[in-house]
Protein backbone atom coordinates (compact mmCIF):
# COMPACT_ATOMS: atom_id res chain seq x y z
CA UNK A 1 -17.48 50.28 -105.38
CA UNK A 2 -18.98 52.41 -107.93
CA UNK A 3 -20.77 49.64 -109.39
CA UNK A 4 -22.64 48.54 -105.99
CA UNK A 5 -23.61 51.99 -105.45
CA UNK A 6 -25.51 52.52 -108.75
CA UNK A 7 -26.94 48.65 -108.27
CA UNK A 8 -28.33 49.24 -105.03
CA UNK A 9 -30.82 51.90 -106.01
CA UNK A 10 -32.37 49.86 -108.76
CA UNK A 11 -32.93 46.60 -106.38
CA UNK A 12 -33.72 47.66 -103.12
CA UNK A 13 -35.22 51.11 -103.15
CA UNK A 14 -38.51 50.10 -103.50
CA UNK A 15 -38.27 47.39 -100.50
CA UNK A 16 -36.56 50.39 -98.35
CA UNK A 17 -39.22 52.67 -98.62
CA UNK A 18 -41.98 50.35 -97.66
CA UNK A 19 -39.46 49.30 -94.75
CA UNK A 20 -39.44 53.19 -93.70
CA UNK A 21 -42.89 53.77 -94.06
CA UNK A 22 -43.27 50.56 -91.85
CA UNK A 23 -40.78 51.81 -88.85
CA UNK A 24 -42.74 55.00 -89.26
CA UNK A 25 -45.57 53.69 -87.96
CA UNK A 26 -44.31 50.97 -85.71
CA UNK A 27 -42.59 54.31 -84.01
CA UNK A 28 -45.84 56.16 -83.60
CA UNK A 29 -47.69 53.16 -82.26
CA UNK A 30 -44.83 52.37 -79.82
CA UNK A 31 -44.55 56.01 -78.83
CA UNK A 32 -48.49 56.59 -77.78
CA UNK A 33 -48.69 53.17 -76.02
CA UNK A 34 -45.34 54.17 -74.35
CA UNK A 35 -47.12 57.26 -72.84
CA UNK A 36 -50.66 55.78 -72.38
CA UNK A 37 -48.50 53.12 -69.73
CA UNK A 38 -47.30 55.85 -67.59
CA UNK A 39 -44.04 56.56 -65.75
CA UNK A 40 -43.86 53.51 -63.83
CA UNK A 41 -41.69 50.63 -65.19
CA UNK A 42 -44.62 47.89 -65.03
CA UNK A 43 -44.80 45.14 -66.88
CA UNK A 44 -46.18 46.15 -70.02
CA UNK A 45 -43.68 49.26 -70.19
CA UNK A 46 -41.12 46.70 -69.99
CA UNK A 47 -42.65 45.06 -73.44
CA UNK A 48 -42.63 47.55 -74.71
CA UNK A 49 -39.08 48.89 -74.00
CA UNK A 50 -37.60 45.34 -75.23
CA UNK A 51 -40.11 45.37 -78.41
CA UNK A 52 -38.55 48.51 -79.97
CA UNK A 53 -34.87 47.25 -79.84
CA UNK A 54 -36.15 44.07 -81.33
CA UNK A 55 -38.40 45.70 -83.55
CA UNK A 56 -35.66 47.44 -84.62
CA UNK A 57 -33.26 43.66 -85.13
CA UNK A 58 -35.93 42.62 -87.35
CA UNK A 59 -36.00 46.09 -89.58
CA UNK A 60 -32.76 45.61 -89.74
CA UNK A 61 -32.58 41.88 -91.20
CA UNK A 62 -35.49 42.85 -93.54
CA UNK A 63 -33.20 45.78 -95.02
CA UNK A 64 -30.06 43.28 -95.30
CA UNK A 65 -31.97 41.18 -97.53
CA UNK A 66 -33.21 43.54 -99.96
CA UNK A 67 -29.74 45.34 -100.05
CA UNK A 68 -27.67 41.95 -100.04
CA UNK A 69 -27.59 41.26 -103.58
CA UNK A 70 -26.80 45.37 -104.07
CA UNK A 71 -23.68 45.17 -102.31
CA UNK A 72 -22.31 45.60 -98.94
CA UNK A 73 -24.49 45.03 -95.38
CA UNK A 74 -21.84 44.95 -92.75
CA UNK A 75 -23.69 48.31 -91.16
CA UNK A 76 -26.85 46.51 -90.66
CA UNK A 77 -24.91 43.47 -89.16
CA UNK A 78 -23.50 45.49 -86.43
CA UNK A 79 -26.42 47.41 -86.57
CA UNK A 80 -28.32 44.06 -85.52
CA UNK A 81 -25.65 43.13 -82.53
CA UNK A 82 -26.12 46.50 -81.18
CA UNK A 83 -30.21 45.74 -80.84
CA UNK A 84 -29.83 42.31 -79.72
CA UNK A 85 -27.63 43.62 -76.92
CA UNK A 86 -29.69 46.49 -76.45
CA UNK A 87 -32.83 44.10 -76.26
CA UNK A 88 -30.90 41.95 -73.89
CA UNK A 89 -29.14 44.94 -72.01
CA UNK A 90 -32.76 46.73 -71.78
CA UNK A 91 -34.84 43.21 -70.17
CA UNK A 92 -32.14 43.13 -67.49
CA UNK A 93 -31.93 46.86 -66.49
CA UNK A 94 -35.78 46.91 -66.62
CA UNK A 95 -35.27 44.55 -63.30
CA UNK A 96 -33.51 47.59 -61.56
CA UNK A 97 -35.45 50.22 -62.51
CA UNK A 98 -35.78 53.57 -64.88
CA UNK A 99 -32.17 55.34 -64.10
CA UNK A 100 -30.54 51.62 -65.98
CA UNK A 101 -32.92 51.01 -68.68
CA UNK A 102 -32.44 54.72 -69.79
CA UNK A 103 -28.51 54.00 -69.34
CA UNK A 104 -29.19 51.38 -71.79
CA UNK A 105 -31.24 52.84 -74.39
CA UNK A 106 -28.88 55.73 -74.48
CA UNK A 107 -25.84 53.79 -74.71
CA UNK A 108 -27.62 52.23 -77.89
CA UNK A 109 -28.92 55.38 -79.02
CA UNK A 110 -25.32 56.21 -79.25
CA UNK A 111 -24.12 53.45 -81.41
CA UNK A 112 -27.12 52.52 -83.24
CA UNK A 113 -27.07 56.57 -84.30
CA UNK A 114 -23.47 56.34 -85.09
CA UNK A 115 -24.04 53.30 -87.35
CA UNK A 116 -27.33 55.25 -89.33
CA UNK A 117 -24.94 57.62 -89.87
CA UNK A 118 -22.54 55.65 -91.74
CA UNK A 119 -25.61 53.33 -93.44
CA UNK A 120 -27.11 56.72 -94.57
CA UNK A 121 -24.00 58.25 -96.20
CA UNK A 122 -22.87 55.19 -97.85
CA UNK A 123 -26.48 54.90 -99.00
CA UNK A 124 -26.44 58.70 -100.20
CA UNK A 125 -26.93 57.97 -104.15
CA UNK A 126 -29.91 56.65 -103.56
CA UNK A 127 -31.42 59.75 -102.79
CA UNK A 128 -33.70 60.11 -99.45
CA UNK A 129 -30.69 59.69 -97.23
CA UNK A 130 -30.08 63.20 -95.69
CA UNK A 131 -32.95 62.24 -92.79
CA UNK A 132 -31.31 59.01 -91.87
CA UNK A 133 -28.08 60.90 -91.81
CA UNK A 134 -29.73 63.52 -89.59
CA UNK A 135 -31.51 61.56 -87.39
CA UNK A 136 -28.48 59.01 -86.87
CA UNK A 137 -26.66 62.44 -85.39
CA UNK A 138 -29.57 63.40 -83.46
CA UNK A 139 -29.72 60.05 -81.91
CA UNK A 140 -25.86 60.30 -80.66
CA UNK A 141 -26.82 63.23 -79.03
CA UNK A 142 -30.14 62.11 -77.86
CA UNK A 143 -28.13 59.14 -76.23
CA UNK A 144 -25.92 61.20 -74.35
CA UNK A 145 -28.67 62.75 -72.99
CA UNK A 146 -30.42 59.79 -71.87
CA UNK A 147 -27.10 58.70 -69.96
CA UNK A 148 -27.24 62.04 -68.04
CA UNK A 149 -30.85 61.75 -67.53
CA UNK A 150 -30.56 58.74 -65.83
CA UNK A 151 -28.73 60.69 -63.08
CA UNK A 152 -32.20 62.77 -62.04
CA UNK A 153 -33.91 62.47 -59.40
CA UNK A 154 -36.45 61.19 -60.75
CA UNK A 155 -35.76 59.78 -64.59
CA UNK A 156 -38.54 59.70 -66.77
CA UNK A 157 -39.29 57.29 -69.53
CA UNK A 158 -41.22 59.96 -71.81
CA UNK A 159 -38.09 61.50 -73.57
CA UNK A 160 -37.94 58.15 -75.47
CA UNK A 161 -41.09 58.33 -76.92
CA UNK A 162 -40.19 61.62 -78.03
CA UNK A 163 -36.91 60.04 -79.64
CA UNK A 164 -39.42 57.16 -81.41
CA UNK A 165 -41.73 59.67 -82.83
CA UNK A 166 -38.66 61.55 -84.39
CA UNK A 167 -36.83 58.72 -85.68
CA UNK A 168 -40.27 57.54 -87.19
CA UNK A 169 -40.72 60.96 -88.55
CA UNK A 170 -36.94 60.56 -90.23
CA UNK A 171 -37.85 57.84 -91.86
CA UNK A 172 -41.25 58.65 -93.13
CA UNK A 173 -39.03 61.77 -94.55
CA UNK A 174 -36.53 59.44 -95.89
CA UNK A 175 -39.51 57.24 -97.86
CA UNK A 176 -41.07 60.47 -99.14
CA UNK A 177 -37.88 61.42 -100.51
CA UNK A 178 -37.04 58.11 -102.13
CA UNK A 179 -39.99 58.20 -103.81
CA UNK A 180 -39.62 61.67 -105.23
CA UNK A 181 -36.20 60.77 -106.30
CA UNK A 182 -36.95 57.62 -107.94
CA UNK A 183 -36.13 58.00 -111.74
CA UNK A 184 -38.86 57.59 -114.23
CA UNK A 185 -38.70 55.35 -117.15
């Protein structure tokens, strides 16, 4: 164990910091056009709501890859089946209406967060990991949230471009940090 731990910081560091920078801005994008489309679940709001689970798939294969020869990825493999279902979960409720796609996202909130959590403290020796750890607990809690949102009157879908600006944030954090922790030669 102590050996893939010292391995992965050498490999993939670099790759995961351009990856963070990447979701950073893929979350700020997402966000705005989330809130330029309004309340109303139209079509495009429905893009956009299945584009940041899968989004998030893709981030997630991209980070197995650079990590894979470093050691261990099972994290990002379940973090990948909970997006695929959450993309799948998310185009379905989108047919009923606001109260089930936030039932959805916050349901995935909840595991995806629970499964940062884990990524981030197992990834802790690389440095930069305190954010991800953060923001995976903030996300649990976010989810919740969602779930009892969904129970309104009259649910909103602006609370989860508030939770895809902070998570972007996190991780913008998280590459800053990297870098600054990155030895020199």
């Amino acid at each position: 164990m102590a050996s893939t731990a010292s391995a992965e910081p050498i490999g993939a560091k670099p790759a995961l910091r351009r990856l963070y920078v990447i979701r950073f801005v893929f979350a700020a994008v997402w966000a705005a056009l989330l809130l330029v489309s309004g309340s109303e679940l139209t079509a495009g709001a429905k893009l956009l709501l299945f584009l940041y689970p899968a989004f998030d798939v893709a981030a997630a294969v991209v980070d197995a890859r650079s990590a894979r020869t470093a050691g261990p990825v099972k994290g990002l493999y379940a973090n990948m089946a909970a997006s695929v279902l959450a993309a799948v979960g998310i185009a379905v409720a989108g047919t009923s209406g606001i109260a089930d796609v936030l039932r959805v996202w916050g349901a995935w909130a909840i595991v995806s967060g629970l499964i940062q959590l884990l990524v981030g403290v197992a990834r802790r020796p690389m440095g930069g990991q305190w954010a991800m750890i953060l923001s995976g607990g903030i996300s649990v809690l976010a989810g919740a949230t969602f779930i009892r949102s969904a129970t309104q009157d009259d649910p909103s879908l602006t609370a989860l471009a508030g939770y895809a600006t902070l998570g972007g944030v996190f991780f913008l954090v998280s590459a800053i940090r990297m870098s600054r922790s990155t030895p020199r030669s």
